[in-house]
N, C-alpha and C. Protein backbone atom coordinates (compact mmCIF):
# COMPACT_ATOMS: atom_id res chain seq x y z
N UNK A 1 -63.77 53.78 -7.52
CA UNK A 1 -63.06 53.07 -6.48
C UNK A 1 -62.10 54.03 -5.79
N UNK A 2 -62.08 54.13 -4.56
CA UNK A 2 -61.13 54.83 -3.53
C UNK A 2 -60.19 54.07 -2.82
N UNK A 3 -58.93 54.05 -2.85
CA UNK A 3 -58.09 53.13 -2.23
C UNK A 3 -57.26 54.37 -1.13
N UNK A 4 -56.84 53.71 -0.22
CA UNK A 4 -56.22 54.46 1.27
C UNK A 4 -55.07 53.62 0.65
N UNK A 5 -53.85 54.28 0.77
CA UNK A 5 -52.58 54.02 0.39
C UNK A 5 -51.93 54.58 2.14
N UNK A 6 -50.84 53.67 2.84
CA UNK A 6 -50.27 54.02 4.05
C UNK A 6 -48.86 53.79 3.96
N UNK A 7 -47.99 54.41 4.22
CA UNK A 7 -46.43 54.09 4.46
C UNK A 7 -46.32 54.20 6.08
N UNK A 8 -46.21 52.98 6.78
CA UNK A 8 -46.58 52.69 8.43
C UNK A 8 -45.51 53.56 9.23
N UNK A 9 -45.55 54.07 10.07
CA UNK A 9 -44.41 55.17 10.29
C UNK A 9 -44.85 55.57 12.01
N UNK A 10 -44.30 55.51 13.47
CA UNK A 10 -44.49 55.54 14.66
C UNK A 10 -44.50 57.31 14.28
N UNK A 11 -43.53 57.71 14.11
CA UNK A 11 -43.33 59.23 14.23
C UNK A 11 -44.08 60.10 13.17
N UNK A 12 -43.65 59.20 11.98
CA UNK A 12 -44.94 59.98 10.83
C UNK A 12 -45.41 58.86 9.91
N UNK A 13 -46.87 58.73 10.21
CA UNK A 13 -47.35 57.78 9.43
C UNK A 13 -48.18 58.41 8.03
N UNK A 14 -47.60 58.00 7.06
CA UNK A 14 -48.14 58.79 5.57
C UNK A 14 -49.35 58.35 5.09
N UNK A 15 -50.34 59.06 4.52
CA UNK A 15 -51.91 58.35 4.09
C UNK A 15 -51.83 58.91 2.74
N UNK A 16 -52.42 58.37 1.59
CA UNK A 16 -53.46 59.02 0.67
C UNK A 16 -54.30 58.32 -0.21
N UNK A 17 -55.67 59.51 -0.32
CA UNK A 17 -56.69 58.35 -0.68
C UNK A 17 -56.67 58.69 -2.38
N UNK A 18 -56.67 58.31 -2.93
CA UNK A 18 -56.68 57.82 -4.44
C UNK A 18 -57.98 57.52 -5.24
N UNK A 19 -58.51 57.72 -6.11
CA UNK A 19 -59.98 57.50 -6.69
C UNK A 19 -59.31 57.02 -8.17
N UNK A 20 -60.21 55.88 -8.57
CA UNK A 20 -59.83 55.54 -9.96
C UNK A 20 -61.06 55.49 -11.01
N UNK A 21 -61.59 56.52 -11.66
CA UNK A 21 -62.39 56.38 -12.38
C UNK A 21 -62.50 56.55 -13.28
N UNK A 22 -63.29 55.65 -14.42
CA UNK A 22 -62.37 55.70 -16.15
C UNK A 22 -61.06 55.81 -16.35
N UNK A 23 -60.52 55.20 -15.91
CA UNK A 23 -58.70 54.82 -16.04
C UNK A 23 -58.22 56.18 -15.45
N UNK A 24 -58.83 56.96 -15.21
CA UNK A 24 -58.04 58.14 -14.60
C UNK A 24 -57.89 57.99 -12.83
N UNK A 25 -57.18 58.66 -12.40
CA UNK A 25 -56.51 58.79 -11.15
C UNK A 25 -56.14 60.03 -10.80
N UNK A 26 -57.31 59.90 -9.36
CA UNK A 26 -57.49 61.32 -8.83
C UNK A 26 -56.76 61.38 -7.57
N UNK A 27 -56.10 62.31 -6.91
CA UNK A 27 -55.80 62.63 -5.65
C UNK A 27 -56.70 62.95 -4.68
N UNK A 28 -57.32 62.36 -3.94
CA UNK A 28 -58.06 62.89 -3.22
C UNK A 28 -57.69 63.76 -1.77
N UNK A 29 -57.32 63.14 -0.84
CA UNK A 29 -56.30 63.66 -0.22
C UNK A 29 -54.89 63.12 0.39
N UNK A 30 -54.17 63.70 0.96
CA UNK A 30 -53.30 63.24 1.77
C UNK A 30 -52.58 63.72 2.39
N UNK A 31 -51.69 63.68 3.96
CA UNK A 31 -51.08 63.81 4.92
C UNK A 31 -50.15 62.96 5.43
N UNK A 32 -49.87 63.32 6.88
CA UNK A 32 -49.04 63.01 7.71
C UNK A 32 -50.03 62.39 8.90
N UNK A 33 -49.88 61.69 9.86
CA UNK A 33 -50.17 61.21 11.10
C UNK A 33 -49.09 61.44 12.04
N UNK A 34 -48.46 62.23 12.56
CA UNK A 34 -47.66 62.46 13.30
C UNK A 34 -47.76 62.31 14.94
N UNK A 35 -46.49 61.54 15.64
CA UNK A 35 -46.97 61.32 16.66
C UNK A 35 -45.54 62.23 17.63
N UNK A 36 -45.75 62.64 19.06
CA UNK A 36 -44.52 63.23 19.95
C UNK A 36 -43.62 62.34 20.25
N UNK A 37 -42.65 62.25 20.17
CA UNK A 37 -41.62 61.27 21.10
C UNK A 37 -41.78 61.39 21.96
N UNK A 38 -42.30 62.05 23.34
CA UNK A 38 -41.62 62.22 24.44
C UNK A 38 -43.39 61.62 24.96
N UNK A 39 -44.05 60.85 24.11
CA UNK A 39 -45.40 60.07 24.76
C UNK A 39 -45.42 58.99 24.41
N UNK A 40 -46.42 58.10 25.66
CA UNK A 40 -45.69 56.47 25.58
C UNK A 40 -45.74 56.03 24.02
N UNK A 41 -45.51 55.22 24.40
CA UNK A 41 -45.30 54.15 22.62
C UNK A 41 -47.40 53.61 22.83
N UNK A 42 -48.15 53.35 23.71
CA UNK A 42 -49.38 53.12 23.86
C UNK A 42 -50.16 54.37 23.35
N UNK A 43 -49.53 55.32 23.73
CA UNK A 43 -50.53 56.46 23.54
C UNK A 43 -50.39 57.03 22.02
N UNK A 44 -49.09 56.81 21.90
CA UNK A 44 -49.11 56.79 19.95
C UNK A 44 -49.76 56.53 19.33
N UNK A 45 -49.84 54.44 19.65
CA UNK A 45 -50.07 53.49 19.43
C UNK A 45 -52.02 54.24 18.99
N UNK A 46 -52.42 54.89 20.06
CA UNK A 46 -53.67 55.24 20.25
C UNK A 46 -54.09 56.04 19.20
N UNK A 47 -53.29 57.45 18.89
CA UNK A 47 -53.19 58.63 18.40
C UNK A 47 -53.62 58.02 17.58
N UNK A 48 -52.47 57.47 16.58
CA UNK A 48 -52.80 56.59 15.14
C UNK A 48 -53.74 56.08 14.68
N UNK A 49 -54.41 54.70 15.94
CA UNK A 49 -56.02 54.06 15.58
C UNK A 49 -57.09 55.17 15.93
N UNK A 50 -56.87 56.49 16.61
CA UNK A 50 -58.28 56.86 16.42
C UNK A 50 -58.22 57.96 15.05
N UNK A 51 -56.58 58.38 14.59
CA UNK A 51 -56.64 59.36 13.46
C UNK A 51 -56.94 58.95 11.92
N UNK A 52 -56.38 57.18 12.27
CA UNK A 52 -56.84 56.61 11.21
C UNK A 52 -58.52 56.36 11.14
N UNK A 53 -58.77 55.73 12.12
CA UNK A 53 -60.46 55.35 12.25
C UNK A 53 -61.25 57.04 11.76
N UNK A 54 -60.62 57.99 11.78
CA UNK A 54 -61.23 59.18 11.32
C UNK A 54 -61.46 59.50 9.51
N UNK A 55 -60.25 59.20 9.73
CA UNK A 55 -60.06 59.16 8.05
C UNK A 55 -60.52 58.23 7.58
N UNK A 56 -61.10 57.00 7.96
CA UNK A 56 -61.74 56.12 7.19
C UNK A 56 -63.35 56.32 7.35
N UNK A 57 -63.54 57.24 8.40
CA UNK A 57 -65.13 57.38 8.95
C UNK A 57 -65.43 58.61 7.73
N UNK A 58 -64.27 59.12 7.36
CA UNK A 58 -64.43 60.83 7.05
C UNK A 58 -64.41 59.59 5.26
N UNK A 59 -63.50 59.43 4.76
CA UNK A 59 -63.52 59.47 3.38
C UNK A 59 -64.20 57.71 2.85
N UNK A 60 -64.41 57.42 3.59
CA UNK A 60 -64.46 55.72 3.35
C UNK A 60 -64.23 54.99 1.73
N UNK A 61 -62.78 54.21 2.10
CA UNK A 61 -62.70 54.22 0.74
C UNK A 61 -62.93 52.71 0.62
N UNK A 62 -62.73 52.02 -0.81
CA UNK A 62 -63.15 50.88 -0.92
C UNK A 62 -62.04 49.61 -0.47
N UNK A 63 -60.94 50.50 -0.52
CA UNK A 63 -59.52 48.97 -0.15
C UNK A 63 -58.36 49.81 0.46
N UNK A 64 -57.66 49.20 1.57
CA UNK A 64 -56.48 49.77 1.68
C UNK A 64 -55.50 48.80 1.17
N UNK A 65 -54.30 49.73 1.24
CA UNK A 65 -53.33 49.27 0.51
C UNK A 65 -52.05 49.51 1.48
N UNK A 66 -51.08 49.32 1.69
CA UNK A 66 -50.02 49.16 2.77
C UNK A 66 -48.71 48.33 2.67
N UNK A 67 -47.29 49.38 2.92
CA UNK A 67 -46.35 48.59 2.43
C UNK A 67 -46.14 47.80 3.33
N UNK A 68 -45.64 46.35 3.23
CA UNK A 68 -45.57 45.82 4.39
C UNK A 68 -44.00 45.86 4.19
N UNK A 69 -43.75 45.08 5.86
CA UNK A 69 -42.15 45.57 5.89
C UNK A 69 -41.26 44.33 5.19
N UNK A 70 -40.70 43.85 4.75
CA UNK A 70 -39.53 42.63 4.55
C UNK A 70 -38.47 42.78 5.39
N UNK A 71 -37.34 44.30 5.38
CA UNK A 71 -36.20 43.82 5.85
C UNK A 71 -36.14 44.76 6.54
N UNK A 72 -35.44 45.08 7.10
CA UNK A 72 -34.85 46.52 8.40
C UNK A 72 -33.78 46.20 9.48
N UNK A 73 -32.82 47.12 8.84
CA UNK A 73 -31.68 47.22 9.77
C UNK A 73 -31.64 47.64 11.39
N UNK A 74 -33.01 48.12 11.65
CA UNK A 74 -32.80 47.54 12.70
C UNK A 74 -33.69 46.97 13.25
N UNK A 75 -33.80 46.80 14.44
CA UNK A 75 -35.00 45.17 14.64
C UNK A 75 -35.87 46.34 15.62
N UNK A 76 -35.58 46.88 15.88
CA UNK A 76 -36.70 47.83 17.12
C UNK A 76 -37.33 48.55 16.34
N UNK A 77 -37.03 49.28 15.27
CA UNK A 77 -37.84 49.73 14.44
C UNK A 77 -38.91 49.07 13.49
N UNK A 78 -38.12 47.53 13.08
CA UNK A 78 -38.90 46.91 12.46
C UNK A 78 -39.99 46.46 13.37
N UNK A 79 -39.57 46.43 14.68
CA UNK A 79 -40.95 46.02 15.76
C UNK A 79 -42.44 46.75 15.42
N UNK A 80 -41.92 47.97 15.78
CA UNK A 80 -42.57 48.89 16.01
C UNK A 80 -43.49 48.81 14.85
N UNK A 81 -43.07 48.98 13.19
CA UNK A 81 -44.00 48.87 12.70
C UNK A 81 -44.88 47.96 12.40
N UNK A 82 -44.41 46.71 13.02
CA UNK A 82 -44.92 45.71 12.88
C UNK A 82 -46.23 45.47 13.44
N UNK A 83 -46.17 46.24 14.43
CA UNK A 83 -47.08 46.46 15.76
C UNK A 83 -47.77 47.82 14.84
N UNK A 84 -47.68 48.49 14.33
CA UNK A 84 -48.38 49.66 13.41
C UNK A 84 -48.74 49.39 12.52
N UNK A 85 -48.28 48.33 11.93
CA UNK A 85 -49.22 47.43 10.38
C UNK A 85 -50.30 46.89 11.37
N UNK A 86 -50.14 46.26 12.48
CA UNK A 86 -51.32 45.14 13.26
C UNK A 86 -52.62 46.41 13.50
N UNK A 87 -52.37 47.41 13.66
CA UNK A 87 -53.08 48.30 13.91
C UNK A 87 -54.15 48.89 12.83
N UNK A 88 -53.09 48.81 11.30
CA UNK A 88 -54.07 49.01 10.43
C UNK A 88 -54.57 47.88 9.55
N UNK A 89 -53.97 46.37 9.69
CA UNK A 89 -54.87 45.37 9.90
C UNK A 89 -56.23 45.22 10.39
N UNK A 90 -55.83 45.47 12.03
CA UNK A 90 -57.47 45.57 12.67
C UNK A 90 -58.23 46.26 12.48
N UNK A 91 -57.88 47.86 11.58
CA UNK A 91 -59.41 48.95 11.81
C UNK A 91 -60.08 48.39 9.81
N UNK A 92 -58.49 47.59 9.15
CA UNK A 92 -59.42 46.70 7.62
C UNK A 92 -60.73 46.30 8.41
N UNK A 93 -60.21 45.18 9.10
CA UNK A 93 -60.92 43.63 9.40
C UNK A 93 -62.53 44.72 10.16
N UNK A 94 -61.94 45.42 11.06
CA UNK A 94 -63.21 46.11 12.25
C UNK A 94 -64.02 46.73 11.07
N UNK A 95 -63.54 47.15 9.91
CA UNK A 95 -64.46 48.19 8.62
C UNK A 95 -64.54 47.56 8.16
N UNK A 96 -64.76 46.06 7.18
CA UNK A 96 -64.70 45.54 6.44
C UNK A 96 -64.22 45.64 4.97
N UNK A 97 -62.71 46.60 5.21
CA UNK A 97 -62.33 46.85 4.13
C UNK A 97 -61.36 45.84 3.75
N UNK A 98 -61.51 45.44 2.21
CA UNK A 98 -60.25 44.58 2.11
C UNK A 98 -58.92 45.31 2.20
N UNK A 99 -57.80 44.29 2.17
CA UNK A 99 -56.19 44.72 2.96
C UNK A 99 -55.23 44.07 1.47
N UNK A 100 -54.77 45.56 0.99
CA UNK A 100 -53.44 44.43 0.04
C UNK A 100 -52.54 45.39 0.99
N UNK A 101 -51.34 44.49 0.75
CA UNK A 101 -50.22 44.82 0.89
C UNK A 101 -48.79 44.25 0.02
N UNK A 102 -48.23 45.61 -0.12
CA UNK A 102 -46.96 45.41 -1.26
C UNK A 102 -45.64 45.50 -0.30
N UNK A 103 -44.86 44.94 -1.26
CA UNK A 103 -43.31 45.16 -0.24
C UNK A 103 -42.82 46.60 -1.36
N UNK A 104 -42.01 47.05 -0.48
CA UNK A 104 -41.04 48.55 -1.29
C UNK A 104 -40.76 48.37 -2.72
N UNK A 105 -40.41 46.85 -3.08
CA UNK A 105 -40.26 45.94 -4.13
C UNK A 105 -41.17 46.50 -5.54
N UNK A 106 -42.05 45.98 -5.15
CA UNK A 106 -43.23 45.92 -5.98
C UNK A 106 -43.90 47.21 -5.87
N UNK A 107 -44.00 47.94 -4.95
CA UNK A 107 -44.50 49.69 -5.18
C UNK A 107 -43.50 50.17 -6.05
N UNK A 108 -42.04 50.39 -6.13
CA UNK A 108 -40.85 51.14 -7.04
C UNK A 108 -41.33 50.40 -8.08
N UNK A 109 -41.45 49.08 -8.63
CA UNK A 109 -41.63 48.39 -9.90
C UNK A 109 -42.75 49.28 -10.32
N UNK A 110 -44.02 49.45 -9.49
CA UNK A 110 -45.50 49.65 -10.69
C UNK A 110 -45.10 51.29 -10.38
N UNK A 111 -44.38 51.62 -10.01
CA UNK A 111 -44.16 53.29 -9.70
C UNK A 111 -43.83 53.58 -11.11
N UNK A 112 -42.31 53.31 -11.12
CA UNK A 112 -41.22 53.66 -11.81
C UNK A 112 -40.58 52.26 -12.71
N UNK A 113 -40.97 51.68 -12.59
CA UNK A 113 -40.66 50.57 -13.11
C UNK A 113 -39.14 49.57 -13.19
N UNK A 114 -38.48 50.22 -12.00
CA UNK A 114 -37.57 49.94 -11.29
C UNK A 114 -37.39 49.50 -9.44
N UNK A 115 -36.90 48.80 -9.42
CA UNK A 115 -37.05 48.10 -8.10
C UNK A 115 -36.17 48.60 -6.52
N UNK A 116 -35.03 49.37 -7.18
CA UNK A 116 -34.56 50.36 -6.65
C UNK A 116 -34.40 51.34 -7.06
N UNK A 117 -35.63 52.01 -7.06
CA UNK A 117 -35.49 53.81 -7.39
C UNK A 117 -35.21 54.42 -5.68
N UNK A 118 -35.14 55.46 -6.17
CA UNK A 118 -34.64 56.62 -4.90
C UNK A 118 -35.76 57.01 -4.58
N UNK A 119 -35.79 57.75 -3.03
CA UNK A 119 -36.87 58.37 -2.61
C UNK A 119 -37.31 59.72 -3.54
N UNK A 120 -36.31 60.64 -4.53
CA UNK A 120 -36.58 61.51 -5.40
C UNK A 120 -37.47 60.86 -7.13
N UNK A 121 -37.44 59.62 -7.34
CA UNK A 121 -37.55 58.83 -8.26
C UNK A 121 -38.98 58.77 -7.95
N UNK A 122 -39.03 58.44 -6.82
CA UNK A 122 -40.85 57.73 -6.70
C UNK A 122 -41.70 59.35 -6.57
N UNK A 123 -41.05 60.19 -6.11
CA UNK A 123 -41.61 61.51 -5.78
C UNK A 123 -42.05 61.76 -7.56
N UNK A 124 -40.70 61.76 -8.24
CA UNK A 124 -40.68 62.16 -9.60
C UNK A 124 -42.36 61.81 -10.46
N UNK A 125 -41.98 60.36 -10.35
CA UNK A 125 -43.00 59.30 -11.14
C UNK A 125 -44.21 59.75 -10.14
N UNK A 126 -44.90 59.92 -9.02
CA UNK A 126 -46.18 60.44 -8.54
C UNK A 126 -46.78 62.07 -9.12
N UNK A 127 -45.82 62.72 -8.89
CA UNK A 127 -45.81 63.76 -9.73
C UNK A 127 -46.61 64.09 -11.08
N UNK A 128 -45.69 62.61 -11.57
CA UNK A 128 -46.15 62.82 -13.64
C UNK A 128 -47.57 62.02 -13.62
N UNK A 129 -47.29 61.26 -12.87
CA UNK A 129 -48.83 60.50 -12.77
C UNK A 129 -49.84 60.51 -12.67
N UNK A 130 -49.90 61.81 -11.34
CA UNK A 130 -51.00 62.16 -10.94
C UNK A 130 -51.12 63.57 -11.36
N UNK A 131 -49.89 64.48 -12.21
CA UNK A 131 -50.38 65.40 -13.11
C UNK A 131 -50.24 66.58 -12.07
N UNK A 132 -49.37 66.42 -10.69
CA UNK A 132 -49.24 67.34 -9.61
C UNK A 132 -48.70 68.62 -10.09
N UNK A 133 -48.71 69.94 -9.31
CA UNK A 133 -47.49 70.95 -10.03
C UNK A 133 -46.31 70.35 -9.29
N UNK A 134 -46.28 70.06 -8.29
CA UNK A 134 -45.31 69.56 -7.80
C UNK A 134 -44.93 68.64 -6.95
N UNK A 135 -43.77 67.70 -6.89
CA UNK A 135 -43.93 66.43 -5.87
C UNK A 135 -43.92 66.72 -4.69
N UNK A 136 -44.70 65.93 -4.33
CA UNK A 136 -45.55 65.63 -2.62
C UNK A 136 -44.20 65.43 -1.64
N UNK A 137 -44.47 66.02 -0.53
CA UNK A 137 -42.80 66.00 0.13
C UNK A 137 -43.57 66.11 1.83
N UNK A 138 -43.01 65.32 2.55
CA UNK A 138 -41.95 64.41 2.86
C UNK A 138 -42.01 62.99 1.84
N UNK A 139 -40.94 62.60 1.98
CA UNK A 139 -41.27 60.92 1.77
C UNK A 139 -42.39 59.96 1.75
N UNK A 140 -42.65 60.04 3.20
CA UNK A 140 -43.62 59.40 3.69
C UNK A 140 -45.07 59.56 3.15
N UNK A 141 -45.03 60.91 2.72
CA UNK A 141 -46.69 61.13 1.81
C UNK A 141 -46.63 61.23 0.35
N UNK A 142 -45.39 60.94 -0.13
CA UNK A 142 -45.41 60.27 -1.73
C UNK A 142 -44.95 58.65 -1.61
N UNK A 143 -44.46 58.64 -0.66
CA UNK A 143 -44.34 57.06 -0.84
C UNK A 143 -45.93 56.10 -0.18
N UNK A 144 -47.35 57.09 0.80
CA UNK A 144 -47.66 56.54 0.95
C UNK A 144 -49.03 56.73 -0.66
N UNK A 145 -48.70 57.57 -1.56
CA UNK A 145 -49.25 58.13 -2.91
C UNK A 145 -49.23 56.58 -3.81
N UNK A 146 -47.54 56.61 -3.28
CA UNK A 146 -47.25 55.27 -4.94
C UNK A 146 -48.11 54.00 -3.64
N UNK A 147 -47.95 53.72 -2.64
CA UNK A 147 -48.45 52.72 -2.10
C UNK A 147 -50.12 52.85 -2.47
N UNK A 148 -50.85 53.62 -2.99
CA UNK A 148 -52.43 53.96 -3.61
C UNK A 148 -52.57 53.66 -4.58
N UNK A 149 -51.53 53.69 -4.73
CA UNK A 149 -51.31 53.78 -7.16
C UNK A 149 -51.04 52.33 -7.25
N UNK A 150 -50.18 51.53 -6.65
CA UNK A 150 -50.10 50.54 -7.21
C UNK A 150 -50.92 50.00 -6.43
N UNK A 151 -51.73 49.86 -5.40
CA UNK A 151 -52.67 49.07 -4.86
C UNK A 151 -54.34 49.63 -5.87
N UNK A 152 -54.36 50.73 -6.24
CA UNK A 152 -55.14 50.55 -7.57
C UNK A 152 -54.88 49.78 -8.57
N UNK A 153 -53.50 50.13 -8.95
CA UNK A 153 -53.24 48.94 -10.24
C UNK A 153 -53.67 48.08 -9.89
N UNK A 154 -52.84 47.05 -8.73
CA UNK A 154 -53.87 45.80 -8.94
C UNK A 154 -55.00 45.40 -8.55
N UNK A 155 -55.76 46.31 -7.90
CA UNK A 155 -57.23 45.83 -7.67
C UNK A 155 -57.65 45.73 -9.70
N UNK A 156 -57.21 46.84 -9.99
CA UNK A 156 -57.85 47.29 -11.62
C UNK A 156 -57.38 45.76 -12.27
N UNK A 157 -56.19 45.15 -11.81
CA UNK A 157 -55.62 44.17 -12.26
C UNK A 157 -56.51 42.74 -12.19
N UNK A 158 -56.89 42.59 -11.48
CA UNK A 158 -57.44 41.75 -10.56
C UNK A 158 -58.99 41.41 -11.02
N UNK A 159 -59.83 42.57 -11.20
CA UNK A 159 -60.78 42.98 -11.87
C UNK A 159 -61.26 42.66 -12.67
N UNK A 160 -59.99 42.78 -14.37
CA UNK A 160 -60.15 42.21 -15.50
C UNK A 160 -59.74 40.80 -15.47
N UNK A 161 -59.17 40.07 -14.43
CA UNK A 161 -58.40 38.67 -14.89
C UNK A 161 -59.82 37.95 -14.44
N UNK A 162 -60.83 38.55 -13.36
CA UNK A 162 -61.86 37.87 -12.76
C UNK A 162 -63.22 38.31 -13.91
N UNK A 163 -62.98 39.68 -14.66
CA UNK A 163 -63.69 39.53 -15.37
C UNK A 163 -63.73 38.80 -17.13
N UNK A 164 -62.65 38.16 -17.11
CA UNK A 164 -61.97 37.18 -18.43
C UNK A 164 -63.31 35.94 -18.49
């Protein structure tokens, strides 16, 4: 099983694809999606659905996984990704991949097993997990790592309760 893990991001949107086979957990790859400020918010908007639609043409995995947002201080930002989750909503639904999505909540819990860890905490715990020499940096591409890991957990979760 291959899961696409995303942390939704206008300026840098984080990916990585994840493989789970025999309880082990592989890195497959991961990056950045980076977009210019100084181009419309449409043409971003664009950048993103055709860099993502690449990466799903290029690695096709079996589920994505995606934090969704709950709270944000500020409301234009929270727009924005809101409008950048709808984006990787539609290329699920257009691929027929299924869609989980976790809040920050529940990724730090199956990370680290704490609900407010730090952005160095979740880096830490991806690290030991996935057996890296070293943690994945920026933010955005270890936080979109643990968003893979725990959207494996619970597919793996999910799995055994349907196979009971």
């Amino acid at each position: 099983m291959v899961v696409l893990g995303i942390d939704p991001g206008i300026e840098k949107l984080g990916y990585s694809f994840i493989k789970s086979e025999k309880n082990n957990l592989t890195i497959l790859s991961y990056g950045l999606i980076t977009t210019k400020k100084e181009e419309s918010k449409e043409i971003r908007f664009l950048q993103i659905y055709r860099d993502l639609e690449t990466l799903l043409d290029r690695v096709k995995p079996d589920y994505i996984a995606v934090e969704s947002l709950i709270f944000a201080k500020n409301v234009k930002t929270a727009l924005v990704i809101s409008e950048i989750r709808g984006i990787i909503i539609l290329l699920s639904a257009l691929n027929k991949i299924p869609l989980f999505e976790f809040t920050p909540l529940q990724v730090k819990m199956a990370i680290t097993g704490y609900g407010r860890s730090s952005k160095s905490q979740i880096q830490k715990a991806v690290k030991t997990l996935l057996n890296l020499s070293e943690a994945p940096s920026p933010d955005d591409i270890s936080d979109a790592i643990a968003v893979s890991i725990c959207g494996v957990n619970s597919i793996l979760f999910q799995n055994r309760i349907k196979g009971c």
